[in-house]
Structures are given as structure tokens and as C-alpha cells.
N, C-alpha and C. Protein backbone atom coordinates (compact mmCIF):
# COMPACT_ATOMS: atom_id res chain seq x y z
N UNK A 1 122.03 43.47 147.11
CA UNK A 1 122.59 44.64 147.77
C UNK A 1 121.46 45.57 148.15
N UNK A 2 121.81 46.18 149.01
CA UNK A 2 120.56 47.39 149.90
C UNK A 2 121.30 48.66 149.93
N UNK A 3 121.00 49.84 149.42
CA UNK A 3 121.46 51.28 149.58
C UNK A 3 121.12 51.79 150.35
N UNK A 4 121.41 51.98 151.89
CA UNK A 4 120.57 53.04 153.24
C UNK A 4 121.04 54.15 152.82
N UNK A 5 120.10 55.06 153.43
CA UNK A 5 120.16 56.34 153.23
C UNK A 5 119.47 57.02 154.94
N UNK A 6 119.85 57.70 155.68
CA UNK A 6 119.69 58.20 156.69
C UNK A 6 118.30 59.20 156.26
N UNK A 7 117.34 59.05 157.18
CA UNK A 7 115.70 60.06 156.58
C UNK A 7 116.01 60.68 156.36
N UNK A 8 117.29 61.58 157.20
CA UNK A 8 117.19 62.88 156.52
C UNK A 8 117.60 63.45 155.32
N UNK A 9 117.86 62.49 154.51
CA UNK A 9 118.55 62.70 153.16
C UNK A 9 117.66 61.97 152.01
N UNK A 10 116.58 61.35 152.88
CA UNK A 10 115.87 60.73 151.58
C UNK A 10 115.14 61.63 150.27
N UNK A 11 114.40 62.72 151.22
CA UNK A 11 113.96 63.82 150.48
C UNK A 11 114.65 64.20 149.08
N UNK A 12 115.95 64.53 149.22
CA UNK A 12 116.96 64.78 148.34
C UNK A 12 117.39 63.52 147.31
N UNK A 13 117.37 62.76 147.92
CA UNK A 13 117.61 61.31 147.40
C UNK A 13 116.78 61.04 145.89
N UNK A 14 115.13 61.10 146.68
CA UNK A 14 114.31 60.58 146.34
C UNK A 14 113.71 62.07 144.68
N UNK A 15 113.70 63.17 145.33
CA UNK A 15 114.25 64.25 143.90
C UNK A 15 114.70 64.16 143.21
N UNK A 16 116.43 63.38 142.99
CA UNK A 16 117.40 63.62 142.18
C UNK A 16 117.00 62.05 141.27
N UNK A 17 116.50 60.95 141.74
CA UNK A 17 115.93 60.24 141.19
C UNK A 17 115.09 60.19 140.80
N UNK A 18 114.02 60.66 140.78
CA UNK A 18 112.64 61.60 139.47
C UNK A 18 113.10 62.34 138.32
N UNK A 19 113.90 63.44 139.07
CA UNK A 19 114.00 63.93 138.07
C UNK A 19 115.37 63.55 136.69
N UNK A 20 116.11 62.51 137.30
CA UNK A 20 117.08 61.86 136.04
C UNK A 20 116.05 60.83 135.43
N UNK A 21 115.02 60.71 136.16
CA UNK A 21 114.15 59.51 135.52
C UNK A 21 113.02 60.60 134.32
N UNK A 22 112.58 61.29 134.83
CA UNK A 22 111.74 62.36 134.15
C UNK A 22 112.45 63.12 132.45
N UNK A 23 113.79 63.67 132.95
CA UNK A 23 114.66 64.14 131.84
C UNK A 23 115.29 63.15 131.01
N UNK A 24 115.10 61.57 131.63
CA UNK A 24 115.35 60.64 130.35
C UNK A 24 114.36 60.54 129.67
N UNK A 25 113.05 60.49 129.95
CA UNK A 25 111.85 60.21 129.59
C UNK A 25 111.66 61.42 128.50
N UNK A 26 112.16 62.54 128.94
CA UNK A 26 111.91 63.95 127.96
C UNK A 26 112.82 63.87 127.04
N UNK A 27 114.01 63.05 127.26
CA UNK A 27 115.03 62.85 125.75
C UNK A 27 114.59 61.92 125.12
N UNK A 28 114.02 61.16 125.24
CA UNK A 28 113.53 60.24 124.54
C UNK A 28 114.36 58.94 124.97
N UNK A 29 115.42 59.00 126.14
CA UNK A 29 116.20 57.92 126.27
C UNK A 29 115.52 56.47 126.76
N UNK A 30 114.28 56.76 127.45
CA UNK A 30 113.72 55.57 127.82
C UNK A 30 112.12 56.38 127.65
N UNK A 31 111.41 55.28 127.86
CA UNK A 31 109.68 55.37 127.26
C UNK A 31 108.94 56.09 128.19
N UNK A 32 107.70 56.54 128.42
CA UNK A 32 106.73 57.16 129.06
C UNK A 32 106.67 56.09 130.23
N UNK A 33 106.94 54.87 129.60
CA UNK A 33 106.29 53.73 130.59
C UNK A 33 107.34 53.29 131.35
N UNK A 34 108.68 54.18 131.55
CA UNK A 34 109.66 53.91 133.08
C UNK A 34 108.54 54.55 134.36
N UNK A 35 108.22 55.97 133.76
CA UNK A 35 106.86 56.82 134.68
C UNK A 35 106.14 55.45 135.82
N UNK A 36 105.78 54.98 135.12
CA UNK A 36 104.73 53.67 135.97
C UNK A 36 105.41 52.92 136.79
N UNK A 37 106.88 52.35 136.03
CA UNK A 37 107.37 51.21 136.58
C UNK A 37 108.67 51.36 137.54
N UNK A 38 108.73 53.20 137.41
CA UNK A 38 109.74 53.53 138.40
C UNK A 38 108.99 54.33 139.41
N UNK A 39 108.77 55.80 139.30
CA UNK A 39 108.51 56.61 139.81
C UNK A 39 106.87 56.85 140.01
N UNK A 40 106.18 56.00 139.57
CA UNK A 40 104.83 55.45 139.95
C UNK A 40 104.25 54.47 140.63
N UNK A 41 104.86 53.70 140.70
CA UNK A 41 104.52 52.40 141.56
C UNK A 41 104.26 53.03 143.06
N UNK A 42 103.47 52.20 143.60
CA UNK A 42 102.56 52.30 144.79
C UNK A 42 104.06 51.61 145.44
N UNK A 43 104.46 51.00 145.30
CA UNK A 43 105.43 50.03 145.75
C UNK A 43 106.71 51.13 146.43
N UNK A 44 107.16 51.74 145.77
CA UNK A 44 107.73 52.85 145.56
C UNK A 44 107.49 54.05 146.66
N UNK A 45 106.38 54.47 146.24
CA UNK A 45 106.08 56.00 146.89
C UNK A 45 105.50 55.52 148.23
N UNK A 46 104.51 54.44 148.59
CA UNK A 46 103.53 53.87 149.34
C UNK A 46 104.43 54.35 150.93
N UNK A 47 105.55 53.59 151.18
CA UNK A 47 105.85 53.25 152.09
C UNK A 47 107.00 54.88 152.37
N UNK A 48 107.34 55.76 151.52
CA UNK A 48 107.63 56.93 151.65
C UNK A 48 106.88 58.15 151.99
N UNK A 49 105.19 57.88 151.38
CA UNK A 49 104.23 58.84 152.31
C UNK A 49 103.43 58.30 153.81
N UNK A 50 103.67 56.96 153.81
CA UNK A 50 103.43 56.28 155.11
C UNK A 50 104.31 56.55 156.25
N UNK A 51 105.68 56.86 155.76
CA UNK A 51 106.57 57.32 157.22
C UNK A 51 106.64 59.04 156.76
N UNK A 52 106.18 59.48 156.17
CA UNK A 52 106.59 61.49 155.99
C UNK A 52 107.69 61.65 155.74
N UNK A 53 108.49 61.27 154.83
CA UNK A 53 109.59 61.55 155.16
C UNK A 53 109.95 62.50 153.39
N UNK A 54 109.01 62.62 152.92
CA UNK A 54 109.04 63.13 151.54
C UNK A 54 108.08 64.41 151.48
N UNK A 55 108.36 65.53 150.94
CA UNK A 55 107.40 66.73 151.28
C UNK A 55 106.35 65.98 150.31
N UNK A 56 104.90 66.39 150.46
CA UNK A 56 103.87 66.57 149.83
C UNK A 56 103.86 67.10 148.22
N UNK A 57 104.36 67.93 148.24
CA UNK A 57 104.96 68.10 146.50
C UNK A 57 105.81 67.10 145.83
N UNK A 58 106.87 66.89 146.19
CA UNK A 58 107.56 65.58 145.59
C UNK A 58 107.06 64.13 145.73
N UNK A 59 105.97 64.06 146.64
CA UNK A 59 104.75 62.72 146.65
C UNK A 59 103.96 63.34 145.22
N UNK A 60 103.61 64.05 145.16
CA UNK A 60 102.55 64.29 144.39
C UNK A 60 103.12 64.09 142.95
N UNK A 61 104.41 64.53 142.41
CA UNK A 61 105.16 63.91 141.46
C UNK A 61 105.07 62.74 140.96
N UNK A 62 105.73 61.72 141.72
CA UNK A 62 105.62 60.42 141.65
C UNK A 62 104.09 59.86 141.87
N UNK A 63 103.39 59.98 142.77
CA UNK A 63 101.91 59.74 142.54
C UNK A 63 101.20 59.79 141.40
N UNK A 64 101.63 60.82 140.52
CA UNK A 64 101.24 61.16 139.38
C UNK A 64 101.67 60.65 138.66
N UNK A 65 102.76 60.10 138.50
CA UNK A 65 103.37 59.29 137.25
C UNK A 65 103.56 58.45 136.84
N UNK A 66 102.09 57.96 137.61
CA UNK A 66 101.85 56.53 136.43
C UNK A 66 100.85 57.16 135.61
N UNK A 67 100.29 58.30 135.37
CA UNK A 67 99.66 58.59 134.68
C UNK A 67 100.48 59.11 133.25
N UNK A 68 101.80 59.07 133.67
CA UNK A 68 102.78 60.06 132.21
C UNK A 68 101.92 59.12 130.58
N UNK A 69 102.13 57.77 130.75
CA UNK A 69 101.74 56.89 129.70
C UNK A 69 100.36 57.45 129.29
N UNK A 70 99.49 58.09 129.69
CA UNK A 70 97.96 58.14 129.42
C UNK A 70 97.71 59.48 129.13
N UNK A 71 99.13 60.43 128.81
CA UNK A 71 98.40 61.99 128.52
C UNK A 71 98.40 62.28 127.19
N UNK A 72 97.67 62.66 126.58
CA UNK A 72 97.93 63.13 125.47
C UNK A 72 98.99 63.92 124.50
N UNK A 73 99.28 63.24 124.02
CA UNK A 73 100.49 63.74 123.12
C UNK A 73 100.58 65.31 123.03
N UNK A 74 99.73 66.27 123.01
CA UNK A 74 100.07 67.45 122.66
C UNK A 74 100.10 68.00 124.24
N UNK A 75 99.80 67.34 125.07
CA UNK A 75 100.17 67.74 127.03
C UNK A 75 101.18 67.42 127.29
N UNK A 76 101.68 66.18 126.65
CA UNK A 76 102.66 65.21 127.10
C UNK A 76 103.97 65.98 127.68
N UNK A 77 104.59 67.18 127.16
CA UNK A 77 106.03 67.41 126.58
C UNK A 77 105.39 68.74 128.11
N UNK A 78 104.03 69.75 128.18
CA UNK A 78 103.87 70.38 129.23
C UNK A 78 104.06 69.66 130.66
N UNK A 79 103.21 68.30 130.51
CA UNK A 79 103.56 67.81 132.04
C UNK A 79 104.82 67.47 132.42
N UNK A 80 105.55 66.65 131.73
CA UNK A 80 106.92 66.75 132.44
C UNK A 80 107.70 67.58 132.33
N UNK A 81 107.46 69.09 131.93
CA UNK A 81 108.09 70.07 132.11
C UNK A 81 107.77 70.45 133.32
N UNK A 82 106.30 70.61 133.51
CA UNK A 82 106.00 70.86 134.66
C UNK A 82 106.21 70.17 136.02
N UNK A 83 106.39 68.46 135.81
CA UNK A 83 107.08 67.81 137.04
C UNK A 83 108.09 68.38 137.01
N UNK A 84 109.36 68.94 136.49
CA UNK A 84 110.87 68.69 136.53
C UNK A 84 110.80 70.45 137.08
N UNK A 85 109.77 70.93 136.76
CA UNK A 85 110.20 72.76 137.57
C UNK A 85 109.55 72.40 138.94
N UNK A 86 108.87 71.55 139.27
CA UNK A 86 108.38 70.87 140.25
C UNK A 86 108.99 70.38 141.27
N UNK A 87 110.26 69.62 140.82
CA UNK A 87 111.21 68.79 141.71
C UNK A 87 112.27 70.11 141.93
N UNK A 88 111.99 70.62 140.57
CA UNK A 88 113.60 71.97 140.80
C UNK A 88 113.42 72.58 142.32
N UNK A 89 112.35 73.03 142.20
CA UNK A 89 111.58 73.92 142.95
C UNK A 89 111.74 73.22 144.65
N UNK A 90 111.28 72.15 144.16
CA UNK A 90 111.32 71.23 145.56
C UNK A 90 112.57 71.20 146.33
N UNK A 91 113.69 70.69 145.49
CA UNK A 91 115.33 70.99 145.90
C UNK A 91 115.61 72.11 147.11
N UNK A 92 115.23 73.02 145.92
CA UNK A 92 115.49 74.77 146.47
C UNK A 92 114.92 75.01 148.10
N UNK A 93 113.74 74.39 148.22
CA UNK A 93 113.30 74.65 149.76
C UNK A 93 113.81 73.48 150.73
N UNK A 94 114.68 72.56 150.07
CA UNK A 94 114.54 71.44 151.18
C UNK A 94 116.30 71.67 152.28
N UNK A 95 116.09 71.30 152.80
CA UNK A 95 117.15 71.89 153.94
C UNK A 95 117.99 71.30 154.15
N UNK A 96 117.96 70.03 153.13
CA UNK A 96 119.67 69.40 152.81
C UNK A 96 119.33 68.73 151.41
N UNK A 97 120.28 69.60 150.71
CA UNK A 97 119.66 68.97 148.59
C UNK A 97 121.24 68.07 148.41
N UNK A 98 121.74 67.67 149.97
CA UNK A 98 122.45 66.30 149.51
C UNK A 98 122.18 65.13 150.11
N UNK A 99 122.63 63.61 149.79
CA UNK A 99 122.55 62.90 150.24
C UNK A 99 123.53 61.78 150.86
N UNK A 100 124.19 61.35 151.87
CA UNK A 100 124.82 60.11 151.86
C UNK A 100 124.33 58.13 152.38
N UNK A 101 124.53 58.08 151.24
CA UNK A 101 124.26 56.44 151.79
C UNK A 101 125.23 55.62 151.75
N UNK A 102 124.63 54.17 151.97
CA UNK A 102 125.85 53.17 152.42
C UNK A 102 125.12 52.06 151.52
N UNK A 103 125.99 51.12 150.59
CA UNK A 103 125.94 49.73 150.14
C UNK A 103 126.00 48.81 151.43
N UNK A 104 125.18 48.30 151.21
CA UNK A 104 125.48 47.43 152.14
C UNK A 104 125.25 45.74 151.31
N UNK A 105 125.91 44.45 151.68
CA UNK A 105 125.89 43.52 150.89
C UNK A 105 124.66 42.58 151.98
N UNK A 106 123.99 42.11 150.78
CA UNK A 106 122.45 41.34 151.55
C UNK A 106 123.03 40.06 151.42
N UNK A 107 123.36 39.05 152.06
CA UNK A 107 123.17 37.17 152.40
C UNK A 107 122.22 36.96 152.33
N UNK A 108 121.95 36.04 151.55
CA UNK A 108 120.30 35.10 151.08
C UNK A 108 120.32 33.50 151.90
């Protein structure tokens, strides 16, 4: 299955999925190391700062977070406070903080 999302909603999209990924990471619900394998991957962000379609602050989030695994324990609990007032923040200026997409079913 494939989820489209129209550009102009990716922005919003792509926020609300950091930051449920970020505030699990701060409950302890999943490890430092989703950071890398979700919201860090080159795979991921690569092809979202290649078309612009993500402000520069919410790149810089995810760019950063493959580093969550490598901070020091007594930073640890500041930086993703500081991503998540980061994305808040980001929301607040973006000029649609909703999104609609479509399932669509993929044939192999």
C-alpha cells in the first residue's frame, strides 16, 4: 500500500510524524534508536529536502536525528525537548497544520 499526500500538506504531515515519533522516544515507549531508523534516515528526509517541500527547520529535526542515539545521557532528555518545541513551533507558522491523503492499493 502507498499513502499520497498532496505537497501541500506534506509539511504538516511530515511534523505530526516526528513529533509522535519524538514523544514516544521521551516516554520511553520505543528506544533512542527509532531516531535513526525513522526520522533520520537519509532515505526519509533525502528526497523531501530535494523537492522543498519541508521548511528548513523541520529538515533540520529529522537531519538531526540520527544523532538522538549518540547524546549524552544528561543532554539526552534537553534535546528532544528541544526538537518537540521545535516542531510545535514549526506547526504554528505553517499555513495548513492539516493534512489529507489517500491509501491507495500497490499490485506487485
Amino acid at each position: 500500500m502507498r499513502y499520497t499526500i498532496p505537497d501541500d500538506d506534506v509539511p504538516a504531515f511530515v511534523t505530526y510524524l516526528a513529533l509522535g515519533v519524538l514523544e514516544a522516544i521521551r516516554a520511553g515507549t520505543v528506544s533512542a534508536e527509532v531516531g535513526i531508523w525513522t526520522l533520520g534516515r537519509p532515505i526519509w528526509w533525502e528526497p523531501l529536502e530535494d523537492a522543498g517541500l519541508v521548511p528548513p527547520d523541520i529538515l533540520e529535526v529529522l537531519t538531526t536525528s540520527d544523532a538522538l542515539q549518540e547524546i549524552a545521557p544528561d543532554r539526552y532528555e534537553a534535546v528532544i525537548k528541544a526538537h518537540i518545541a521545535r516542531l510545535h513551533a514549526a506547526l504554528r507558522t505553517l499555513p495548513n497544520a492539516t493534512w489529507l491523503g489517500e491509501w491507495n492499493v500497490v499490485e506487485e
